[in-house]
PDB file of N, CA and C in Angstrom:
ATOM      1  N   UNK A   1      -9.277  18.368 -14.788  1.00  0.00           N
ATOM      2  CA  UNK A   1      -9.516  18.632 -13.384  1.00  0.00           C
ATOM      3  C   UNK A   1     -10.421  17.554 -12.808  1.00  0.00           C
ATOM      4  N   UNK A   2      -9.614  17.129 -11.357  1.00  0.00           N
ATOM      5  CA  UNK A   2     -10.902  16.404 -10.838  1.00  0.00           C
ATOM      6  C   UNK A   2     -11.469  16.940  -9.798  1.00  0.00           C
ATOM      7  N   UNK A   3     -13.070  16.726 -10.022  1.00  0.00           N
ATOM      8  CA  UNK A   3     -13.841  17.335  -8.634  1.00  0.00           C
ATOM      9  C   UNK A   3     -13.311  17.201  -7.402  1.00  0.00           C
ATOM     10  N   UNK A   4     -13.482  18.328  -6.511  1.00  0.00           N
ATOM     11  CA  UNK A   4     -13.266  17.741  -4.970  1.00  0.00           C
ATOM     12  C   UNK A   4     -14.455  17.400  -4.230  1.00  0.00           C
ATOM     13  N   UNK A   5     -14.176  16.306  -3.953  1.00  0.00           N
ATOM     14  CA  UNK A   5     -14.690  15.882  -2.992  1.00  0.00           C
ATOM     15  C   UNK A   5     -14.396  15.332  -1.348  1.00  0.00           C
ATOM     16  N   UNK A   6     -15.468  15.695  -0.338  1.00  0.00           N
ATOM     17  CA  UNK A   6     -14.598  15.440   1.055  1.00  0.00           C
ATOM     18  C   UNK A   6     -15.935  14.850   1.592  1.00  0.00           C
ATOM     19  N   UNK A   7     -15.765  13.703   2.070  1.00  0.00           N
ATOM     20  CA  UNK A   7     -16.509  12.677   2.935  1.00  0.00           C
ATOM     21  C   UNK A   7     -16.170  13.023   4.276  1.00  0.00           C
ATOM     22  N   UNK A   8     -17.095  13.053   4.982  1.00  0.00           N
ATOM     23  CA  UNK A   8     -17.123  13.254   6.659  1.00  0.00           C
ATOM     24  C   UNK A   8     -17.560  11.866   7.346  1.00  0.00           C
ATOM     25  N   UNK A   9     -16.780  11.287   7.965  1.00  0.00           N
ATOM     26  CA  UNK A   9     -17.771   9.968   9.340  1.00  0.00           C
ATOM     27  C   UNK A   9     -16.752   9.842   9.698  1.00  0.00           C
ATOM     28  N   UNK A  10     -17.367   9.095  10.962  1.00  0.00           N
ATOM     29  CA  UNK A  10     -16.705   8.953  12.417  1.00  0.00           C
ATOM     30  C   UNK A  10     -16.064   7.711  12.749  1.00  0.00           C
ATOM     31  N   UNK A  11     -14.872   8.133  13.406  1.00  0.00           N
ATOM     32  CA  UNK A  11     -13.946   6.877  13.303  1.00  0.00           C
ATOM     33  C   UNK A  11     -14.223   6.954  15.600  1.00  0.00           C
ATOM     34  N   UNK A  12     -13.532   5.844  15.866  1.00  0.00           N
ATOM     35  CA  UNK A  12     -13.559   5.121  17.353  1.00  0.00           C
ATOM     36  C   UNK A  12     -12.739   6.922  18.052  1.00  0.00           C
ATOM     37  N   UNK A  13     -11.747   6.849  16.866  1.00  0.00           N
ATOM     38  CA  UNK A  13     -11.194   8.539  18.358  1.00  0.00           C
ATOM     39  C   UNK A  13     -11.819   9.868  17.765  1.00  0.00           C
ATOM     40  N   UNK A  14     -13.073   9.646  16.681  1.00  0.00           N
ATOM     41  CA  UNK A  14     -12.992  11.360  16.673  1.00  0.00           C
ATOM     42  C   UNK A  14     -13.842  11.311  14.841  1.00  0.00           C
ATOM     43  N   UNK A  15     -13.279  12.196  14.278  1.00  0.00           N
ATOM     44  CA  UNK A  15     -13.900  12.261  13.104  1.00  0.00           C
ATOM     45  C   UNK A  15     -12.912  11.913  11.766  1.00  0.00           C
ATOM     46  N   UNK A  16     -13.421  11.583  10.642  1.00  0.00           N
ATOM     47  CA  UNK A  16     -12.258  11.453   9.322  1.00  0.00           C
ATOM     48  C   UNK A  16     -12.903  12.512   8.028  1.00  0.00           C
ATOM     49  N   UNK A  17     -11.909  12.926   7.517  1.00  0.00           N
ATOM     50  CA  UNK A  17     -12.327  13.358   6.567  1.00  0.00           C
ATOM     51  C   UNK A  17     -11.596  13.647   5.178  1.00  0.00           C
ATOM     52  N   UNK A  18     -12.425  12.443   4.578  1.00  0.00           N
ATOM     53  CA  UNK A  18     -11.165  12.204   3.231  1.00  0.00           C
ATOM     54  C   UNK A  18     -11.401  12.964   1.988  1.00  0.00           C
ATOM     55  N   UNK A  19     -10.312  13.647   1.505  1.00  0.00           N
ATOM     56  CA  UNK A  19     -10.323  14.524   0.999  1.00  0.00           C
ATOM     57  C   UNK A  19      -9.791  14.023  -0.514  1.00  0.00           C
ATOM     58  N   UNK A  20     -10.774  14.394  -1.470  1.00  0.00           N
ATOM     59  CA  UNK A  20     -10.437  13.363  -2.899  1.00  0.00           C
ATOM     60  C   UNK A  20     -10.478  14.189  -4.111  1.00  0.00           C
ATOM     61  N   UNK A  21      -9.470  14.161  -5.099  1.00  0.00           N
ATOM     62  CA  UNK A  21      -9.796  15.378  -6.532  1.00  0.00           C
ATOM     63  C   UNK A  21      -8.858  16.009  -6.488  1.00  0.00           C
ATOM     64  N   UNK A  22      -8.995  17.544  -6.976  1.00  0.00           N
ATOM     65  CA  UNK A  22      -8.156  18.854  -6.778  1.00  0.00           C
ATOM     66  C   UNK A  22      -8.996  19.478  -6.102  1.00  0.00           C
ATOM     67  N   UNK A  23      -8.125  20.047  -4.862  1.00  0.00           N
ATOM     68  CA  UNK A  23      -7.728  21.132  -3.740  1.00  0.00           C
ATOM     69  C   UNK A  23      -7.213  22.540  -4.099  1.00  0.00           C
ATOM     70  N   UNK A  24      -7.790  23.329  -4.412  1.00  0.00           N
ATOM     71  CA  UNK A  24      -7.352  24.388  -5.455  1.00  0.00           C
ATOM     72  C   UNK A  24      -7.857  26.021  -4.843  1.00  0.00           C
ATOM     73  N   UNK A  25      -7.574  26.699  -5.620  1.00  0.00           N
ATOM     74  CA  UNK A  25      -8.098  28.067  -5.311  1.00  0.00           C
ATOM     75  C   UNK A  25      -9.646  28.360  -5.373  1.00  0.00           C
ATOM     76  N   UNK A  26     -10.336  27.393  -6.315  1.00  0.00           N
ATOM     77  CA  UNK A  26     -11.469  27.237  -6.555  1.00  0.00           C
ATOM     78  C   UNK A  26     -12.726  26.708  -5.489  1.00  0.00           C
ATOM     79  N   UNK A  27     -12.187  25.677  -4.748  1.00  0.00           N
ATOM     80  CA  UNK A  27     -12.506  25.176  -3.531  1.00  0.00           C
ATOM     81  C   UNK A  27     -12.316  24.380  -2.465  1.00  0.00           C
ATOM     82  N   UNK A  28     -11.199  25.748  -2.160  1.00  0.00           N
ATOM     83  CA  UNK A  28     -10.647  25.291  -0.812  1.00  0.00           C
ATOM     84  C   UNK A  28     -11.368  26.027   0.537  1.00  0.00           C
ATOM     85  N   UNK A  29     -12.301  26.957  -0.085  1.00  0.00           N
ATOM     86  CA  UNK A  29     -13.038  27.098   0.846  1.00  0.00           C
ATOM     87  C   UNK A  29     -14.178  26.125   1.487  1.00  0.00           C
ATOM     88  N   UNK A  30     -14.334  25.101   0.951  1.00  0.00           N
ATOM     89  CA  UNK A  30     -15.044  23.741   1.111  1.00  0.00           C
ATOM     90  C   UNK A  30     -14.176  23.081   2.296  1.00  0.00           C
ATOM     91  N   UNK A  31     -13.104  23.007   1.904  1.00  0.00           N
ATOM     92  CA  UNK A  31     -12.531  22.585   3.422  1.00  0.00           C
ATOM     93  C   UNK A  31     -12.355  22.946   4.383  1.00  0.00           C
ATOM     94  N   UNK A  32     -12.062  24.451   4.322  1.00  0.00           N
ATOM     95  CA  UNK A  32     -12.052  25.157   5.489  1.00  0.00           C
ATOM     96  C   UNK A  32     -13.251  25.138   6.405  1.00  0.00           C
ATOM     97  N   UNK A  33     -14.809  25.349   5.459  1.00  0.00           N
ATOM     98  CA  UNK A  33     -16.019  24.825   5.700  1.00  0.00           C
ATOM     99  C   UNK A  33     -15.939  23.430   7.092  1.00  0.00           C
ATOM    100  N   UNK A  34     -16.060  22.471   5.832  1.00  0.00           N
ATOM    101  CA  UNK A  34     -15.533  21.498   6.771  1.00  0.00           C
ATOM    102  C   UNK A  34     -14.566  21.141   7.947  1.00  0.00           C
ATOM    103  N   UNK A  35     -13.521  22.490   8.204  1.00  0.00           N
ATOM    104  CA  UNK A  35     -12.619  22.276   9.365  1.00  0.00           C
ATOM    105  C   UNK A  35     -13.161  22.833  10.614  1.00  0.00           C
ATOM    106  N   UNK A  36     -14.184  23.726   9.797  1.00  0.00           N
ATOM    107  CA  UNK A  36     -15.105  24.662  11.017  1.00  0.00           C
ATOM    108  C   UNK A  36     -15.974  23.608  11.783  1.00  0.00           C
ATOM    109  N   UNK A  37     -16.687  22.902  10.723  1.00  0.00           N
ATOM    110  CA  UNK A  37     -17.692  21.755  11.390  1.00  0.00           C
ATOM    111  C   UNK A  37     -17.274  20.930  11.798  1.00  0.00           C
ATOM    112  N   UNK A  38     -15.748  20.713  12.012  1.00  0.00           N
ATOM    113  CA  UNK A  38     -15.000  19.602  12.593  1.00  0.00           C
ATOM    114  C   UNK A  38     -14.214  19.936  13.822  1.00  0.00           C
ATOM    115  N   UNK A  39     -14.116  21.167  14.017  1.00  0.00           N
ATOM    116  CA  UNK A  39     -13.844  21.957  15.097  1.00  0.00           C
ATOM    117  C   UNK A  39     -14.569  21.362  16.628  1.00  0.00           C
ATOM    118  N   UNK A  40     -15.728  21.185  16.270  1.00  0.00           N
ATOM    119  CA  UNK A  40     -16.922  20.124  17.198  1.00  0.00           C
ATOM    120  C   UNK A  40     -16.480  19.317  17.928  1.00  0.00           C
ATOM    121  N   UNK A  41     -15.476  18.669  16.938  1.00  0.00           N
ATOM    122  CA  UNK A  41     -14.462  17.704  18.101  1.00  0.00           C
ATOM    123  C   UNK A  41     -14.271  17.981  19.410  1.00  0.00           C
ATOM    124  N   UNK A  42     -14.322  16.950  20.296  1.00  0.00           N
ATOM    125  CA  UNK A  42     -14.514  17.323  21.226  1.00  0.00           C
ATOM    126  C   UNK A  42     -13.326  17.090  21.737  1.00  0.00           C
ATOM    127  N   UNK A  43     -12.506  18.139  22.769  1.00  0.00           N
ATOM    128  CA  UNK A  43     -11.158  18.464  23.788  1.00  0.00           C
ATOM    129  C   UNK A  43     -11.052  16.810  23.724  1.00  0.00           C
ATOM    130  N   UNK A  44      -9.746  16.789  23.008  1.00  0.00           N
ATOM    131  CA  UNK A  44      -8.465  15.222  23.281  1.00  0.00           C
ATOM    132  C   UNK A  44      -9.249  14.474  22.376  1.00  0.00           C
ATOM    133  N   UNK A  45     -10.342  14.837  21.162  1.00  0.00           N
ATOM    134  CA  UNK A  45     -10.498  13.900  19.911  1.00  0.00           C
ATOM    135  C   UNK A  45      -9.990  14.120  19.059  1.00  0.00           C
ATOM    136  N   UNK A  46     -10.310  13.283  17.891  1.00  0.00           N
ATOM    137  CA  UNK A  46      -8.897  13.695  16.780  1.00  0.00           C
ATOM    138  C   UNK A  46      -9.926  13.753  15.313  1.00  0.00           C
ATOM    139  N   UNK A  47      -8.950  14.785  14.595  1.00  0.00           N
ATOM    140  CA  UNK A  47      -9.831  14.814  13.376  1.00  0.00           C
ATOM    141  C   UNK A  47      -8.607  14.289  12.436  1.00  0.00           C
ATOM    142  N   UNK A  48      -8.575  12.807  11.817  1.00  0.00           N
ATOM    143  CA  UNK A  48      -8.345  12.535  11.249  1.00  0.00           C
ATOM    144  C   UNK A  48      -8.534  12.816   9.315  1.00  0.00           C
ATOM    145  N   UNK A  49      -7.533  13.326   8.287  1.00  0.00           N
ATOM    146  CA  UNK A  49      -7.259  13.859   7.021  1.00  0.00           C
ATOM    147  C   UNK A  49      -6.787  13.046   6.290  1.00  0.00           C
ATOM    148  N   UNK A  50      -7.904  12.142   5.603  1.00  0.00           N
ATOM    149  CA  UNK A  50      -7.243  11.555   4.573  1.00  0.00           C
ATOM    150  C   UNK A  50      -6.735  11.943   3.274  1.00  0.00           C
ATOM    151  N   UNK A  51      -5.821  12.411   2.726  1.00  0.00           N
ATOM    152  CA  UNK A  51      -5.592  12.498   1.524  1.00  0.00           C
ATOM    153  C   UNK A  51      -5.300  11.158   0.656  1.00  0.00           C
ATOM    154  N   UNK A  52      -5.928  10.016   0.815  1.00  0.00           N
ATOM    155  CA  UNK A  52      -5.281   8.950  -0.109  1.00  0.00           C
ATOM    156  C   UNK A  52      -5.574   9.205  -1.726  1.00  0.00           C
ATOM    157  N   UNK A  53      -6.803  10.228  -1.763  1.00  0.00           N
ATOM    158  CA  UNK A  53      -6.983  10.485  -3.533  1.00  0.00           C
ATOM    159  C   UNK A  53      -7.243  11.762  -3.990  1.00  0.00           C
ATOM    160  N   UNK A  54      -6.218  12.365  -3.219  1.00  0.00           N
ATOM    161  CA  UNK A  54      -5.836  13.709  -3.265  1.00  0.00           C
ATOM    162  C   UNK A  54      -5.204  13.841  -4.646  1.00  0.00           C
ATOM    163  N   UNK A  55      -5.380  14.396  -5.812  1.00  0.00           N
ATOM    164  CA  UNK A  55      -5.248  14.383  -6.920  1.00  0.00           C
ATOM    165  C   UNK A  55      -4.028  15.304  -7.554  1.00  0.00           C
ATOM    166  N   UNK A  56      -4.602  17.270  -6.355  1.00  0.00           N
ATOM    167  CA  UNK A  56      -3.845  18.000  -6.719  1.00  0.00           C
ATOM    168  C   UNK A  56      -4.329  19.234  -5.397  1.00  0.00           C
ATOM    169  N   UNK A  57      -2.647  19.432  -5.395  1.00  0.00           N
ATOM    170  CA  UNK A  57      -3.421  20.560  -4.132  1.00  0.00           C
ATOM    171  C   UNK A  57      -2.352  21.751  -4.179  1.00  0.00           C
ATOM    172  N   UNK A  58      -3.021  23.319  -4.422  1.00  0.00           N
ATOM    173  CA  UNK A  58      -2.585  24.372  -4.788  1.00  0.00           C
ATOM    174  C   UNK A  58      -2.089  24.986  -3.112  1.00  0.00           C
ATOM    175  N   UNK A  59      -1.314  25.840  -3.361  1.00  0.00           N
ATOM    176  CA  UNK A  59      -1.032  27.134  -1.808  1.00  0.00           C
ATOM    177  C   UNK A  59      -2.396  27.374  -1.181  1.00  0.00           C
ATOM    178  N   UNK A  60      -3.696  27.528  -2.039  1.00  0.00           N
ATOM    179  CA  UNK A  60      -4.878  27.684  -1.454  1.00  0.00           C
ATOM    180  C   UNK A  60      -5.088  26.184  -0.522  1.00  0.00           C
ATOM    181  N   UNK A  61      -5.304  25.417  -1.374  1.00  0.00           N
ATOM    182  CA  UNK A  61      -5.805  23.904  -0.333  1.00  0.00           C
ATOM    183  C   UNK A  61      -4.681  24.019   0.329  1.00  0.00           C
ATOM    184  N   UNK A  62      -3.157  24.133   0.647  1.00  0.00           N
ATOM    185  CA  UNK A  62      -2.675  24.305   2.113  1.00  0.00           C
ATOM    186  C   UNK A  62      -2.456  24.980   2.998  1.00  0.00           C
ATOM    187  N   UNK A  63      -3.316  26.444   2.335  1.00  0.00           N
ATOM    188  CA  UNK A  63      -3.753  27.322   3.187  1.00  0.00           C
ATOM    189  C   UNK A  63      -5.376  27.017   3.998  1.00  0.00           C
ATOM    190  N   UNK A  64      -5.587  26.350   3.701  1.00  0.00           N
ATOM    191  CA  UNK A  64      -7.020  26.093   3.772  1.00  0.00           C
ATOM    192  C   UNK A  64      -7.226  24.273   5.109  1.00  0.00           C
ATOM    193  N   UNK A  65      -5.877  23.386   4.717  1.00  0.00           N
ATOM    194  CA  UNK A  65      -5.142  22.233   5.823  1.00  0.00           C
ATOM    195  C   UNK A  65      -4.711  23.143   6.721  1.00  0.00           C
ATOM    196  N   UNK A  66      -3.547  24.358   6.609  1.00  0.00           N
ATOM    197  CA  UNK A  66      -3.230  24.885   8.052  1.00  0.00           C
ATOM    198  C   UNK A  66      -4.989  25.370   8.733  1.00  0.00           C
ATOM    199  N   UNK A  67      -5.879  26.108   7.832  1.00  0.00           N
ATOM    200  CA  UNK A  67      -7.097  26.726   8.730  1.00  0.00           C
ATOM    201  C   UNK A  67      -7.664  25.215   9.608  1.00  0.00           C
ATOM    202  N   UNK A  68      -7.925  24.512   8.636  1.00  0.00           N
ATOM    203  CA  UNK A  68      -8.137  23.235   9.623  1.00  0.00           C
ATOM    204  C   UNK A  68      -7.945  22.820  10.908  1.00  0.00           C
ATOM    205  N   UNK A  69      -6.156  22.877  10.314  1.00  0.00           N
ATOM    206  CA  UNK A  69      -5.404  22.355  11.863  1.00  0.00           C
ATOM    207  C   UNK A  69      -5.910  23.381  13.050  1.00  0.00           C
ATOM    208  N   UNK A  70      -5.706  25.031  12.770  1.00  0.00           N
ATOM    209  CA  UNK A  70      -6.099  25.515  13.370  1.00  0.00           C
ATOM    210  C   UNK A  70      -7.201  25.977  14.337  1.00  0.00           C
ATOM    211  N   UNK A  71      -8.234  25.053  13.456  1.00  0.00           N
ATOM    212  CA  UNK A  71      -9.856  25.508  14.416  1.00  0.00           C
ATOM    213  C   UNK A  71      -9.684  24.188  15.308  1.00  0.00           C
ATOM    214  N   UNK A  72      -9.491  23.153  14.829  1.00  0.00           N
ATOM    215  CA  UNK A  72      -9.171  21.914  15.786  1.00  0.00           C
ATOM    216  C   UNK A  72      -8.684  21.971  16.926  1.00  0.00           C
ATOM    217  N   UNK A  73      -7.699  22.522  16.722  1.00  0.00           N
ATOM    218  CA  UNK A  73      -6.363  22.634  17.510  1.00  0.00           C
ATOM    219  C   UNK A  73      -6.898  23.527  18.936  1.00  0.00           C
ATOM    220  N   UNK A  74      -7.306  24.758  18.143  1.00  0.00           N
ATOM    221  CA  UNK A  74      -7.964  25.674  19.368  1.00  0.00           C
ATOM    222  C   UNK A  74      -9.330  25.351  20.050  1.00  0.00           C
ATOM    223  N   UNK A  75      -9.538  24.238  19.216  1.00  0.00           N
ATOM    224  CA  UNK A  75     -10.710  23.205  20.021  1.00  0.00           C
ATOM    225  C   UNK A  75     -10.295  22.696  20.795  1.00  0.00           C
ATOM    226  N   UNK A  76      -9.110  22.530  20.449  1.00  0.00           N
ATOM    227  CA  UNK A  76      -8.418  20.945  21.862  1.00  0.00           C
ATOM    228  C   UNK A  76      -8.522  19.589  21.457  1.00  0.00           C
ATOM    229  N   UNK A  77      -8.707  19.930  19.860  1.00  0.00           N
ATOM    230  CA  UNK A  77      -8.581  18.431  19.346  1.00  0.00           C
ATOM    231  C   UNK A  77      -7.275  18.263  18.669  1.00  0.00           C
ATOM    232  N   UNK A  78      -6.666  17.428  17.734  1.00  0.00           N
ATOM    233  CA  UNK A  78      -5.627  17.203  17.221  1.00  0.00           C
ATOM    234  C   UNK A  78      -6.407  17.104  15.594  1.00  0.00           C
ATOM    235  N   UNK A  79      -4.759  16.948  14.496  1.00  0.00           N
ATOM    236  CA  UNK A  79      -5.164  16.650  13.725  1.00  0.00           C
ATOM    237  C   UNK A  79      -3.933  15.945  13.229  1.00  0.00           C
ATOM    238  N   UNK A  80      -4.481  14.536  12.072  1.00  0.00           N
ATOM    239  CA  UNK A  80      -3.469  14.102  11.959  1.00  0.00           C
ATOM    240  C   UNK A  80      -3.951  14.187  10.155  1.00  0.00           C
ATOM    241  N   UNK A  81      -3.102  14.395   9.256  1.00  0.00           N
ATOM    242  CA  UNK A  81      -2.769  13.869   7.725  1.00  0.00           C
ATOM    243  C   UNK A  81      -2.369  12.174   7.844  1.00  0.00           C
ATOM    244  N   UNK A  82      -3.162  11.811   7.073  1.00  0.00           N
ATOM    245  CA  UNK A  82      -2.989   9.818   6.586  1.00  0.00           C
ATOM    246  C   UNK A  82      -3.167   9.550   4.998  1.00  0.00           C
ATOM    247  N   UNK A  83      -1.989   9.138   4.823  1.00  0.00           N
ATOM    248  CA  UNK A  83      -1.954   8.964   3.095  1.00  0.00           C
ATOM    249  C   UNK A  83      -1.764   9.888   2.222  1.00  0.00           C
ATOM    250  N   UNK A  84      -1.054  10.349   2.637  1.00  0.00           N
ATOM    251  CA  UNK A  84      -0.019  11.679   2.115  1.00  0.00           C
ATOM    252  C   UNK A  84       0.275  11.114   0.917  1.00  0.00           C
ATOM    253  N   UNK A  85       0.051  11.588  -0.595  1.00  0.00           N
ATOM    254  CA  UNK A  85       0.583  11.490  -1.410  1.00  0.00           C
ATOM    255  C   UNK A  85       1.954  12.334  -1.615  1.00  0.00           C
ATOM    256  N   UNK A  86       2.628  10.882  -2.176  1.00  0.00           N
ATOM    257  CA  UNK A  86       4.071  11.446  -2.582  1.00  0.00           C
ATOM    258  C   UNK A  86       4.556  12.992  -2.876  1.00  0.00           C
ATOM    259  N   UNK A  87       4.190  13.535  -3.334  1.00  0.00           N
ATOM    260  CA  UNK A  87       4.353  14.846  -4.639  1.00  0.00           C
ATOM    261  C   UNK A  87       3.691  15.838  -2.924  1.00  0.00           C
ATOM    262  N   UNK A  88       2.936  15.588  -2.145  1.00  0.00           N
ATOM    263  CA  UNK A  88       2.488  16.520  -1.014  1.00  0.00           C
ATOM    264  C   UNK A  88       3.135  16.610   0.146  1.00  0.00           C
ATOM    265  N   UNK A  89       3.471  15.266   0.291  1.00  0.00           N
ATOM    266  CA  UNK A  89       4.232  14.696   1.506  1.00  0.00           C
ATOM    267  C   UNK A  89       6.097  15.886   1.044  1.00  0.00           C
ATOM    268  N   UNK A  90       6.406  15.739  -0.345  1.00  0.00           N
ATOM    269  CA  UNK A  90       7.695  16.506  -0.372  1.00  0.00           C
ATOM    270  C   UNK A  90       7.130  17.973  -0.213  1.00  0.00           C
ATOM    271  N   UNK A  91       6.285  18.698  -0.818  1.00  0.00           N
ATOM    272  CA  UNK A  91       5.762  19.967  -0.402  1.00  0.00           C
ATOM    273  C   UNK A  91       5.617  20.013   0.679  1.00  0.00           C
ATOM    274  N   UNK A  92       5.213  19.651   1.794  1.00  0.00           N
ATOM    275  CA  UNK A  92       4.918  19.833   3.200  1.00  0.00           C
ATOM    276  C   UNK A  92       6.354  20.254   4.272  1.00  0.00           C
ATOM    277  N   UNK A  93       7.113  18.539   3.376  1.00  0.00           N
ATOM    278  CA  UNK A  93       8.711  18.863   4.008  1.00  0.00           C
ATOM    279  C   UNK A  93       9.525  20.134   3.378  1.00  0.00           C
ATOM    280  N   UNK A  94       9.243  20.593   1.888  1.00  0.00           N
ATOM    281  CA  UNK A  94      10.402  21.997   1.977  1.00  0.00           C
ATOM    282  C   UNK A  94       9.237  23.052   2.334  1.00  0.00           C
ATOM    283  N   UNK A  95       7.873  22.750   2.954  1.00  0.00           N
ATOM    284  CA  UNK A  95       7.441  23.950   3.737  1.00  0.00           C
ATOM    285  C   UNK A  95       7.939  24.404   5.028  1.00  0.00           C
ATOM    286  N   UNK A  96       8.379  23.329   5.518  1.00  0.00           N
ATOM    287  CA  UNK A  96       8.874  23.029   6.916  1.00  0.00           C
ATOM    288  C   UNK A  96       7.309  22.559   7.569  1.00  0.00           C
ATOM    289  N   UNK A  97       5.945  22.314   6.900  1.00  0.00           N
ATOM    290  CA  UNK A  97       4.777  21.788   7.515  1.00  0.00           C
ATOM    291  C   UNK A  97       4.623  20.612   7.830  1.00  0.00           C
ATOM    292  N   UNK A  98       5.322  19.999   7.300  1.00  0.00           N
ATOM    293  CA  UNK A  98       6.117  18.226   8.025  1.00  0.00           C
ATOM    294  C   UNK A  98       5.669  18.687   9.191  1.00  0.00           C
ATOM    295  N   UNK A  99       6.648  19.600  10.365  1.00  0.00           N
ATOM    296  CA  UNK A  99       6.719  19.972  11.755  1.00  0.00           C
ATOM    297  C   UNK A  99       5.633  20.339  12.102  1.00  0.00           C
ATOM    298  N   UNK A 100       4.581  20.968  11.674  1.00  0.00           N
ATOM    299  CA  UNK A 100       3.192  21.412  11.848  1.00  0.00           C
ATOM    300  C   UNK A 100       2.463  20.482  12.057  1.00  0.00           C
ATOM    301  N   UNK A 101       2.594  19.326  10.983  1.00  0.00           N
ATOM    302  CA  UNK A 101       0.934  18.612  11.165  1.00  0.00           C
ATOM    303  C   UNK A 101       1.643  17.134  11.445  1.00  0.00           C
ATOM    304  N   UNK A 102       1.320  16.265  12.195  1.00  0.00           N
ATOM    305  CA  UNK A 102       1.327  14.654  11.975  1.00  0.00           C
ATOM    306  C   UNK A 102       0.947  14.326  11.269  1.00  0.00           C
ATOM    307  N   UNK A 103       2.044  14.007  10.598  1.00  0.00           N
ATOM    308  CA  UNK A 103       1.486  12.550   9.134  1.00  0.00           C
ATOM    309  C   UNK A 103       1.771  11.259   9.277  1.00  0.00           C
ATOM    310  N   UNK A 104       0.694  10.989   9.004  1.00  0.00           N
ATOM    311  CA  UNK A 104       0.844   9.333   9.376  1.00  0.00           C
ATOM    312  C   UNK A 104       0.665   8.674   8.159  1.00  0.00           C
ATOM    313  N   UNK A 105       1.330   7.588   8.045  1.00  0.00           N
ATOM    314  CA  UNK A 105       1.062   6.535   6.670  1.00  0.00           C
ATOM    315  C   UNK A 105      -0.308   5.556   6.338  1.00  0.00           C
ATOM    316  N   UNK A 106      -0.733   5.051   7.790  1.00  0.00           N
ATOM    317  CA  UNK A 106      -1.951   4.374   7.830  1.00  0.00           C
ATOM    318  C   UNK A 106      -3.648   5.586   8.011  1.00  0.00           C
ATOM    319  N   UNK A 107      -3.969   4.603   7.417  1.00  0.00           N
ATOM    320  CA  UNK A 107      -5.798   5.420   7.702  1.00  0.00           C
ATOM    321  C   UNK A 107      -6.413   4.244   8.780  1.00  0.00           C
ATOM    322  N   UNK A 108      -7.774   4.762   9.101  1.00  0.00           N
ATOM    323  CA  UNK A 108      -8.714   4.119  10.015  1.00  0.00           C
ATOM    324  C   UNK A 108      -8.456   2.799  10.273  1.00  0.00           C
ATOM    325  N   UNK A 109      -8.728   2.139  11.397  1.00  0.00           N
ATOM    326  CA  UNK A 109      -8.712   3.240  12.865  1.00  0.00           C
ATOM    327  C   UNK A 109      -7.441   3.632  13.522  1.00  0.00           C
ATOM    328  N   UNK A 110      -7.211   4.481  13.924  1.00  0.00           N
ATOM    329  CA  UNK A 110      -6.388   4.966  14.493  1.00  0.00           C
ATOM    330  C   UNK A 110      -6.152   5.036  16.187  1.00  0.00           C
ATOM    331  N   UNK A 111      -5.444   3.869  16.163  1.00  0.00           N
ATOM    332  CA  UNK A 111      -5.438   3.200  17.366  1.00  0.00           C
ATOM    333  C   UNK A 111      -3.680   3.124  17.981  1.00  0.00           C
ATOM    334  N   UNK A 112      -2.695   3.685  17.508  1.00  0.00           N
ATOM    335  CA  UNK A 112      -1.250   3.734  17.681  1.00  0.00           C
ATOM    336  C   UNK A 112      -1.160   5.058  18.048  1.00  0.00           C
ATOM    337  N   UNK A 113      -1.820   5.566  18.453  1.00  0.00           N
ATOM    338  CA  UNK A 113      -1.910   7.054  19.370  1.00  0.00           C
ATOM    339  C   UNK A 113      -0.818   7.569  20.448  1.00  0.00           C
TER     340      UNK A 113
END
């Protein structure tokens, strides 16, 4: 198992927060944590999700990305996924959560808006 870890700082539109290890049942309440304090965003900023060293991520950690999207969202901010690993990026598409969240291929800054 690798630790999770999630780094928070601020990019030019909003906030990033890269998400690194296993995403698991164990602590995915850490992110949700973090989606609350990112909620802050302010109406038309963006909370940018890096997964580039996303290791491993259970039904909990994408139950825990939809809570995310969700506090954002009802903030009035956006959220985008950047660096979708392979093996997540196909989970997302037979979730049908492709349609849910923007994924984007590039990380910071996020300036093709």
């Amino acid at each position: 198992m690798k630790p999770l870890t999630i780094t928070t700082s601020h990019a030019p539109v909003g906030l990033v927060l890269a998400v690194s290890g296993d995403l698991d049942h164990t602590n995915a309440q850490r992110l949700r944590h973090s989606g609350q304090e990112a909620a802050a965003v302010a109406p038309g900023r963006l909370l940018e999700v890096n997964l580039n060293d996303l290791a491993f991520c259970d039904s909990s950690g994408i139950t825990a990305l939809i809570a995310v999207r969700n506090h954002v969202v009802s903030a009035g901010g956006e959220v985008v996924l950047v660096a979708v690993p392979a093996n997540m990026r196909r989970l997302l598409h037979l979730t049908g959560l492709d349609q849910v969240f923007d994924i984007r291929d590039t990380v910071s800054p996020l300036t093709d808006r």
